[in-house]
Every structure is written in structure tokens, then in C-alpha cells.
C-alpha atoms as a PDB file:
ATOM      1  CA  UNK A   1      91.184 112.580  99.843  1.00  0.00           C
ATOM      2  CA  UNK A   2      90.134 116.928  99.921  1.00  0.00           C
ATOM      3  CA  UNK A   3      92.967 118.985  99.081  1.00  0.00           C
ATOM      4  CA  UNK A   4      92.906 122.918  97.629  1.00  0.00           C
ATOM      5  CA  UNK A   5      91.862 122.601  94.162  1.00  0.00           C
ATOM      6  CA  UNK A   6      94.731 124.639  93.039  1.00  0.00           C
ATOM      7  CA  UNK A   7      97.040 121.967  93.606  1.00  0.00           C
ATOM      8  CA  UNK A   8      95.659 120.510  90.249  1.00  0.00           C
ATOM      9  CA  UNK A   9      95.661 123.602  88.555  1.00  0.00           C
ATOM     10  CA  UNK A  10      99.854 123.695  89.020  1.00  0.00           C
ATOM     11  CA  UNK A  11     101.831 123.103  85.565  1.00  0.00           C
ATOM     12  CA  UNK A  12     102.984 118.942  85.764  1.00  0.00           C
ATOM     13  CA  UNK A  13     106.901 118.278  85.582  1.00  0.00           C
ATOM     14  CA  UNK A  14     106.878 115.276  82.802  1.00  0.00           C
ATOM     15  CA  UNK A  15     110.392 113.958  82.269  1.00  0.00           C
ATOM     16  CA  UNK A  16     111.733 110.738  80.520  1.00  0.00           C
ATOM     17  CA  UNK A  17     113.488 107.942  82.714  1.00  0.00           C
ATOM     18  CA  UNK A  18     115.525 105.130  80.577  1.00  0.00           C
ATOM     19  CA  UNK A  19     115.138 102.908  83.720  1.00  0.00           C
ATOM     20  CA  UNK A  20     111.599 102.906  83.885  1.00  0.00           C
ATOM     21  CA  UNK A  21     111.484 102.406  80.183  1.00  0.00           C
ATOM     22  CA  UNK A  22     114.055  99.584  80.721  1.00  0.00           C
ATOM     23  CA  UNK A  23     111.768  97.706  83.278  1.00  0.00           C
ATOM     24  CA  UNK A  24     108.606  98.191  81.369  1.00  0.00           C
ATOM     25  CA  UNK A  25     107.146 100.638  84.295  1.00  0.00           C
ATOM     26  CA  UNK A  26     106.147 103.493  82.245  1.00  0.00           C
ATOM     27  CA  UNK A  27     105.254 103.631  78.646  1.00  0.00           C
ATOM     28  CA  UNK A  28     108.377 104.738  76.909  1.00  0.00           C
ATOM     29  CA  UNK A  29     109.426 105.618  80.141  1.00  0.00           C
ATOM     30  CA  UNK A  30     107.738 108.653  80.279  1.00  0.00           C
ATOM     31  CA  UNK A  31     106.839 110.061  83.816  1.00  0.00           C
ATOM     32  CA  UNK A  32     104.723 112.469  84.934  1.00  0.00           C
ATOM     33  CA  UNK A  33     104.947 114.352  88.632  1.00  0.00           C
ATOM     34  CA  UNK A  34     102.729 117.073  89.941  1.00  0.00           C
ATOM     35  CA  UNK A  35     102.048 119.981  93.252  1.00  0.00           C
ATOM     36  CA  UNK A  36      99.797 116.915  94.250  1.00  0.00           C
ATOM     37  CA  UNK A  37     103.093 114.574  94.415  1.00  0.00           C
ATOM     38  CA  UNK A  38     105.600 116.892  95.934  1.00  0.00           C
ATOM     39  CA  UNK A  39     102.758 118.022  98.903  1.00  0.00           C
ATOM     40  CA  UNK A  40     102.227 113.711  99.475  1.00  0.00           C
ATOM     41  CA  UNK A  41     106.331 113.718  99.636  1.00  0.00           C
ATOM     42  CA  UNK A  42     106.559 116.267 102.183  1.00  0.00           C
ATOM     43  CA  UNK A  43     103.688 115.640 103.640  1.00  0.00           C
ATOM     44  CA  UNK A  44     102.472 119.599 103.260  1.00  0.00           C
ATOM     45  CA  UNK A  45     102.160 122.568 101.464  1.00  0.00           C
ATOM     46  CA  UNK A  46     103.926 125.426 102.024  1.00  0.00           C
ATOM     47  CA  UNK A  47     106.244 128.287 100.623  1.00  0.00           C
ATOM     48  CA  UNK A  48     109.178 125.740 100.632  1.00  0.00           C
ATOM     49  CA  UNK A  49     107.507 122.843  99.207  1.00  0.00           C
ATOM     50  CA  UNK A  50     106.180 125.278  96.737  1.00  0.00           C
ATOM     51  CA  UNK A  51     109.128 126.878  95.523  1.00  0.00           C
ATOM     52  CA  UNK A  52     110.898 123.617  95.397  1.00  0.00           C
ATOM     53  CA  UNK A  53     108.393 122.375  93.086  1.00  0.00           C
ATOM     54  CA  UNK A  54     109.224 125.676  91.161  1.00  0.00           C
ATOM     55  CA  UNK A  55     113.255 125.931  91.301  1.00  0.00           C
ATOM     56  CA  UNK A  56     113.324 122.077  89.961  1.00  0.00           C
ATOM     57  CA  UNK A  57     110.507 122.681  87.235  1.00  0.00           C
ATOM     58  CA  UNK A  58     111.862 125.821  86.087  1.00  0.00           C
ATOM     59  CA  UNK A  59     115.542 124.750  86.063  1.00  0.00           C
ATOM     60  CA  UNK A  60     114.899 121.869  83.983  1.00  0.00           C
ATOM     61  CA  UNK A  61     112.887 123.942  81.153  1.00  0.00           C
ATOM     62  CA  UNK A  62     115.955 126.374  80.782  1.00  0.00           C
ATOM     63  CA  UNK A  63     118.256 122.613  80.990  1.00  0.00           C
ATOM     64  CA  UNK A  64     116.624 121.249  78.979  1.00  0.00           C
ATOM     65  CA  UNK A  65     114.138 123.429  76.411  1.00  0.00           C
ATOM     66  CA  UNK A  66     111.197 121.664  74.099  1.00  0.00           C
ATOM     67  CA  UNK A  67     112.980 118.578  75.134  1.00  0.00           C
ATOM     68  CA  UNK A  68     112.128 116.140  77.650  1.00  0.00           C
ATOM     69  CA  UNK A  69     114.311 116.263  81.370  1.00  0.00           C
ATOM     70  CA  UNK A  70     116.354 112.445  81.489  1.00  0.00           C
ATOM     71  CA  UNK A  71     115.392 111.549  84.670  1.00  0.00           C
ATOM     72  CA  UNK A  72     118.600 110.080  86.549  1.00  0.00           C
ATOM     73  CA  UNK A  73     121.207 111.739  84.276  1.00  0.00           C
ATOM     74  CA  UNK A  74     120.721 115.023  86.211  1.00  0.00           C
ATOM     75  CA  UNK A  75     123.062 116.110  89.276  1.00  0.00           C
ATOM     76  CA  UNK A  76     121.665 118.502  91.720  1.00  0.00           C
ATOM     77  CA  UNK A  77     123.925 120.469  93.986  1.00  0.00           C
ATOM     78  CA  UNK A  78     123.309 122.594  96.917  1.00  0.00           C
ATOM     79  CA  UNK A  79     124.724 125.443  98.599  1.00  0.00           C
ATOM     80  CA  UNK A  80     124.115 124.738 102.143  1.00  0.00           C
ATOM     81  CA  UNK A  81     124.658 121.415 104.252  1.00  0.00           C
ATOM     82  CA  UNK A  82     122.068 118.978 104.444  1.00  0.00           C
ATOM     83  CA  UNK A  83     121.369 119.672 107.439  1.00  0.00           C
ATOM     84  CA  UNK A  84     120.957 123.854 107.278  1.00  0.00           C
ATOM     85  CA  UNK A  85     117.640 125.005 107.152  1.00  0.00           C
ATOM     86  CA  UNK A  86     115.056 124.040 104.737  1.00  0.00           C
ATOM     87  CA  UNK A  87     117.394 122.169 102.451  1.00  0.00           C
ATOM     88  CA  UNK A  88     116.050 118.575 103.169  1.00  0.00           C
ATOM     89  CA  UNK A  89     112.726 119.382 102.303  1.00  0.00           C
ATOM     90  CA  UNK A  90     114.293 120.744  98.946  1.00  0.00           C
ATOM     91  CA  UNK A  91     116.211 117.841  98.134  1.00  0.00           C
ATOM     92  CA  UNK A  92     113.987 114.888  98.863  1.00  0.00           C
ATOM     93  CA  UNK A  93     111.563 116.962  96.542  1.00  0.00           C
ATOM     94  CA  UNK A  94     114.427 117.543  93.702  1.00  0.00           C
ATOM     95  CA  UNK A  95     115.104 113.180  94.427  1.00  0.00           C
ATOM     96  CA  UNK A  96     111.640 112.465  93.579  1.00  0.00           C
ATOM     97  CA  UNK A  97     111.880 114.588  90.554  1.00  0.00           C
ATOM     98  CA  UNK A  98     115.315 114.191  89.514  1.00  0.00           C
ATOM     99  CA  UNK A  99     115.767 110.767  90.606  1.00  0.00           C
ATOM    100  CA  UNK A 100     119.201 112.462  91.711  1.00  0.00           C
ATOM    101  CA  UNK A 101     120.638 110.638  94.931  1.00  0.00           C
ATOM    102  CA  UNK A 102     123.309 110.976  97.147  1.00  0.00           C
ATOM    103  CA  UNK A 103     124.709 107.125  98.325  1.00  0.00           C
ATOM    104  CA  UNK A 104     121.085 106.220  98.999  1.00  0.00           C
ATOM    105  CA  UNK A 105     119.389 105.515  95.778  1.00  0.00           C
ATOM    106  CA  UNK A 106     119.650 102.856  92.868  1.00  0.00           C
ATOM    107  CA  UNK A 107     122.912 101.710  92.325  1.00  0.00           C
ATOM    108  CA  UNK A 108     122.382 100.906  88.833  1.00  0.00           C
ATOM    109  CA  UNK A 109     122.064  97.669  86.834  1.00  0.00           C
ATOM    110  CA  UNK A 110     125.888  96.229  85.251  1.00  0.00           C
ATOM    111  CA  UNK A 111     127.176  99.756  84.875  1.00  0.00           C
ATOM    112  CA  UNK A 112     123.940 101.222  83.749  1.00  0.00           C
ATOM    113  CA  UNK A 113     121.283 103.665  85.671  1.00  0.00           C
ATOM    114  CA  UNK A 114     123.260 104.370  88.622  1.00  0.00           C
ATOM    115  CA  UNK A 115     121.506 107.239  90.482  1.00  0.00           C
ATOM    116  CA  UNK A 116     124.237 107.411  93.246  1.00  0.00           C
ATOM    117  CA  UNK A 117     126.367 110.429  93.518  1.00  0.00           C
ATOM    118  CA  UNK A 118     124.458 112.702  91.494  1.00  0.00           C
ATOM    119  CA  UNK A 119     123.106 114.972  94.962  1.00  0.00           C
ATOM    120  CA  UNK A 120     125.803 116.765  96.611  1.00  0.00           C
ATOM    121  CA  UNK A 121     125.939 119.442  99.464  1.00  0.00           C
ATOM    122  CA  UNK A 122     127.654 122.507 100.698  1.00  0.00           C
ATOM    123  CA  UNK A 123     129.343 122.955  97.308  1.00  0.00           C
ATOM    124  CA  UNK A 124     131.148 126.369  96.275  1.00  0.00           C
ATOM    125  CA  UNK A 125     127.727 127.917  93.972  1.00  0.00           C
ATOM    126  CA  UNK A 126     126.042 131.362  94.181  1.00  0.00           C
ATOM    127  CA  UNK A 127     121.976 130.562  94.200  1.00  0.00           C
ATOM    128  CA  UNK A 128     120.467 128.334  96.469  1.00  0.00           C
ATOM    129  CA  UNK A 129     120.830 124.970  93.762  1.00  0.00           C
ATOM    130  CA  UNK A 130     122.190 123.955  90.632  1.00  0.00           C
ATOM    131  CA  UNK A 131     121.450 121.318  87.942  1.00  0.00           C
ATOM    132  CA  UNK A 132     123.587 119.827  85.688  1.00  0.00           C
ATOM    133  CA  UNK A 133     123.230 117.643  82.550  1.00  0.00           C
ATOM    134  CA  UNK A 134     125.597 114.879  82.768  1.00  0.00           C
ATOM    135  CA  UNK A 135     125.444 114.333  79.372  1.00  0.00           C
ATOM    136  CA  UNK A 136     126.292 117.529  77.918  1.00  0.00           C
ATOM    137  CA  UNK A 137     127.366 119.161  81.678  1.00  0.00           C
ATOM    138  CA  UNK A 138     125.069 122.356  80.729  1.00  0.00           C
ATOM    139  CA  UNK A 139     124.240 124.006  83.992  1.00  0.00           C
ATOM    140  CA  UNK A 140     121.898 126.352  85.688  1.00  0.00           C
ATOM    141  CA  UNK A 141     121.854 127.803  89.232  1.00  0.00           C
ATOM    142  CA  UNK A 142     118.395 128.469  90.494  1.00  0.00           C
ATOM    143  CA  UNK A 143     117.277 130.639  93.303  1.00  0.00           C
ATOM    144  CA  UNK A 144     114.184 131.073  95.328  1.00  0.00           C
ATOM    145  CA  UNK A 145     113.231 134.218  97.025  1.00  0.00           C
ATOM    146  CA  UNK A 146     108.776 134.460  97.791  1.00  0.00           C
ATOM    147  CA  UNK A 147     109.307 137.867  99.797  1.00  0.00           C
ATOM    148  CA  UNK A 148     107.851 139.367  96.612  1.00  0.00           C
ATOM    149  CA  UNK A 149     104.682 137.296  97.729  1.00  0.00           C
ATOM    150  CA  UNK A 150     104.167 138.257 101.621  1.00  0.00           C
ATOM    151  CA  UNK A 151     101.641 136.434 103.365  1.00  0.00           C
ATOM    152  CA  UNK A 152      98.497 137.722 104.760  1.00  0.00           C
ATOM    153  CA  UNK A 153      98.657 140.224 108.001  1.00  0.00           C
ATOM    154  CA  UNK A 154      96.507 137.518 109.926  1.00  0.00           C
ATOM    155  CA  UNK A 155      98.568 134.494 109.233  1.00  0.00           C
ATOM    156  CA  UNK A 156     100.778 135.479 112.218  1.00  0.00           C
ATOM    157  CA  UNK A 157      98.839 135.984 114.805  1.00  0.00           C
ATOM    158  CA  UNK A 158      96.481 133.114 113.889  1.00  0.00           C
ATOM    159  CA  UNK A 159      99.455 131.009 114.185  1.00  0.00           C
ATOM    160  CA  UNK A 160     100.669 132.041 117.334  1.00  0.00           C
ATOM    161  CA  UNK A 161      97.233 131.066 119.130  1.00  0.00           C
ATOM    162  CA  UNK A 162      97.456 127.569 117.045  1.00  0.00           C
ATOM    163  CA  UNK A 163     101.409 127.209 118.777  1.00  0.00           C
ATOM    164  CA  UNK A 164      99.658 128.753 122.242  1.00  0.00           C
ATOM    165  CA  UNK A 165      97.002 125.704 121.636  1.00  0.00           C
ATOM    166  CA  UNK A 166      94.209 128.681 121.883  1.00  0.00           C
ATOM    167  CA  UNK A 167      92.768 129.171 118.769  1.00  0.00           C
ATOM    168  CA  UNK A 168      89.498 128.607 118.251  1.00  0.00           C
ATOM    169  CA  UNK A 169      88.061 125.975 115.195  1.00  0.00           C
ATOM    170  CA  UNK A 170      87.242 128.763 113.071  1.00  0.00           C
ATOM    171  CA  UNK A 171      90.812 130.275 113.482  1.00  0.00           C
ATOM    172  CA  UNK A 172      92.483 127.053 112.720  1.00  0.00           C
ATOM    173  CA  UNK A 173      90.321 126.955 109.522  1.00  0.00           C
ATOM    174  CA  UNK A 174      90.742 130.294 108.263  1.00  0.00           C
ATOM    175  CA  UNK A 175      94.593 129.565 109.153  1.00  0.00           C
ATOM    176  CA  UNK A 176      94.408 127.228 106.849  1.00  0.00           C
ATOM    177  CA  UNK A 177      93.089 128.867 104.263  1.00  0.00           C
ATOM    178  CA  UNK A 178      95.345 132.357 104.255  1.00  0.00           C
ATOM    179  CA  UNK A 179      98.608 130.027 104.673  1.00  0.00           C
ATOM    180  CA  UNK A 180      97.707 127.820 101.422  1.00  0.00           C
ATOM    181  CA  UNK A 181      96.189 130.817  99.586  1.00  0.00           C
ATOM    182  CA  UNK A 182      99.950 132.486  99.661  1.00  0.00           C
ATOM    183  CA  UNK A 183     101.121 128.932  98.856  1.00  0.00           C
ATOM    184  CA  UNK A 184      98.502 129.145  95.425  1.00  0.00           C
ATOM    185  CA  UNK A 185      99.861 132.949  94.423  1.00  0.00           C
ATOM    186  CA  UNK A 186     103.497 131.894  94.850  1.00  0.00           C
ATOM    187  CA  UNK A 187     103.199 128.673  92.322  1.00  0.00           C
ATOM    188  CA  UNK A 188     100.796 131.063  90.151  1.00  0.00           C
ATOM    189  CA  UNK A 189     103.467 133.813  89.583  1.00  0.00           C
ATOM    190  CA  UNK A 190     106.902 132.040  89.495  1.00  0.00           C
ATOM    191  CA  UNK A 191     108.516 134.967  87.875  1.00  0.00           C
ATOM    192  CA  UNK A 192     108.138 136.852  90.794  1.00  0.00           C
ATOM    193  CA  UNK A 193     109.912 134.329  93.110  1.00  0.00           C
ATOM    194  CA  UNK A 194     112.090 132.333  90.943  1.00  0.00           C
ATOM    195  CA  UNK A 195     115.780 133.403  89.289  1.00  0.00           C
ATOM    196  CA  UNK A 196     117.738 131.304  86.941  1.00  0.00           C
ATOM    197  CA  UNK A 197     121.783 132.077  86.205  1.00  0.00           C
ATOM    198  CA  UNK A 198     122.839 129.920  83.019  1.00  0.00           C
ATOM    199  CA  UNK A 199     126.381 129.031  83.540  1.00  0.00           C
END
């Protein structure tokens, strides 16, 4: 499998997850997702998939400090319906990450690692998510803005011949290249796209 090498290069979320420790998946239950994971969830790599990666990585380390994220003890709400937009990219990135779920996910074992209920949509927040601690219900509200980081002036026109099924093999190739090469400065300066609100 080729991919950008940069994907590699992109900081790891590692989080603990009492389940996994519980069934004896993961050493200590200990768990370990990269750029590499999220792009294999969605299937691509783009400015969304990016800044997902970034919004649920970053909001954890200001949850959550030195220590390590509890994977399945974190609720992740969203502004918009689930429907709107880009938002189902977002969250089936934050419920690979988070292990969050809405009625979907693992109902737990006698009372005990119940994932259910944690995702919720079109709730009353100012940024574009928010993650909560359900043990000590800290919160943060992260937003995601990449205009900082615009893409280059041949992206668009490249991919209007790709939609207009006239670009050459060279074109779709350089596409390629210019559209992931945004992608690479956007998860290499998440300062510049990224903005956290402690609550």
C-alpha cells in the first residue's frame, strides 16, 4: 500500500480504553490511532479528514493534559445535524477515536463500558464540537477554520477538467499532489487552523 509519506510523519492520538484492557485486546489497554487510520476510515485525505484528526487530537490534550484520553468515557457533541455538511465525516472520525457513539455502538457489559449515548447532534454550542469528560464533566469546544491555509491557485481548475472527465494523466497526478500537499501544511501547522474555548 503507497500513501504520502507525511501521513506518518503526523503526531499519533494514544489513549487508554478499560474495555480493551478488560478483554485482553491491548496491553493495558493502551491504544494507539494515527493520519494513516483516520484517511483508511474515510477512505481519503482531505482538509476535513485532516482537521478532524486535529479538532479530536487537540481537544483531548487540553481535556485531558500529560494524562492519557479514557477512551469511551468521552461525549462528543456537535453543532450541526448529522446530516449538514461535512459533519459525518467528522464524527465517524471522532467514533473511531473517541469510541463515542450515538445508539449504534457497544452497549456495554452488566452496566459497564456502555459507549451508547455519548455522540449527540444539533446541540445549543458555539464552535463546531465539544468534548466532555464524563468523569469529571470538564469541557472544551473546538473549532476548525483551514482558510489560513488556502490551497494552491491550480487545484481549481485541475479539478474542474477531472469533474469535466478531460484532464489529462499528468493533470490528475499533479492534482493529486497540490490537493494532499495543502492537506500536509494544514496537519503541520494546527495553530493556524485549530481554536480551543475551555468551558
Amino acid at each position: 500500500m503507497h500513501y504520502p509519506s507525511f501521513y506518518d510523519e503526523v503526531e499519533p492520538i494514544v489513549l487508554q480504553d478499560k474495555l480493551s484492557r478488560f478483554l485482553g485486546a491491548f496491553e493495558e489497554g493502551i491504544i494507539e490511532f494515527s493520519y494513516l487510520d483516520s484517511v483508511k476510515l474515510a477512505g481519503h485525505s482531505c482538509p476535513t479528514v485532516a482537521g478532524a484528526y486535529l479538532m479530536i487530537r487537540e481537544g483531548l490534550k487540553a481535556l485531558y493534559g500529560e494524562a492519557l484520553p479514557q477512551r469511551g468515557e468521552i461525549e462528543v457533541a456537535f453543532k450541526e445535524t448529522l446530516e449538514e455538511g461535512t459533519t459525518g465525516v467528522v464524527a465517524n472520525i471522532a467514533m473511531q477515536i473517541t469510541g463515542a457513539t450515538d445508539t449504534s455502538g457497544f452497549k456495554g457489559l452488566n452496566g459497564n463500558f456502555n459507549r451508547t449515548h455519548l455522540m449527540h447532534f444539533h446541540q445549543e454550542i458555539n464552535s463546531m464540537i465539544k468534548l466532555t469528560r464524563t468523569d469529571t464533566h470538564k469541557s472544551v469546544e473546538i473549532s476548525y477554520n483551514p482558510a489560513s491555509i488556502p490551497p494552491n491557485a491550480q487545484i481549481q481548475p485541475l479539478m474542474a477538467k477531472m469533474m469535466q472527465g478531460v484532464a489529462s494523466s499528468d493533470e490528475k497526478h499533479l492534482f493529486g499532489i497540490l490537493w494532499q500537499a495543502r492537506v500536509e501544511e494544514i496537519l503541520k501547522n494546527p495553530n493556524s487552523a485549530i481554536f480551543i474555548i475551555f468551558i
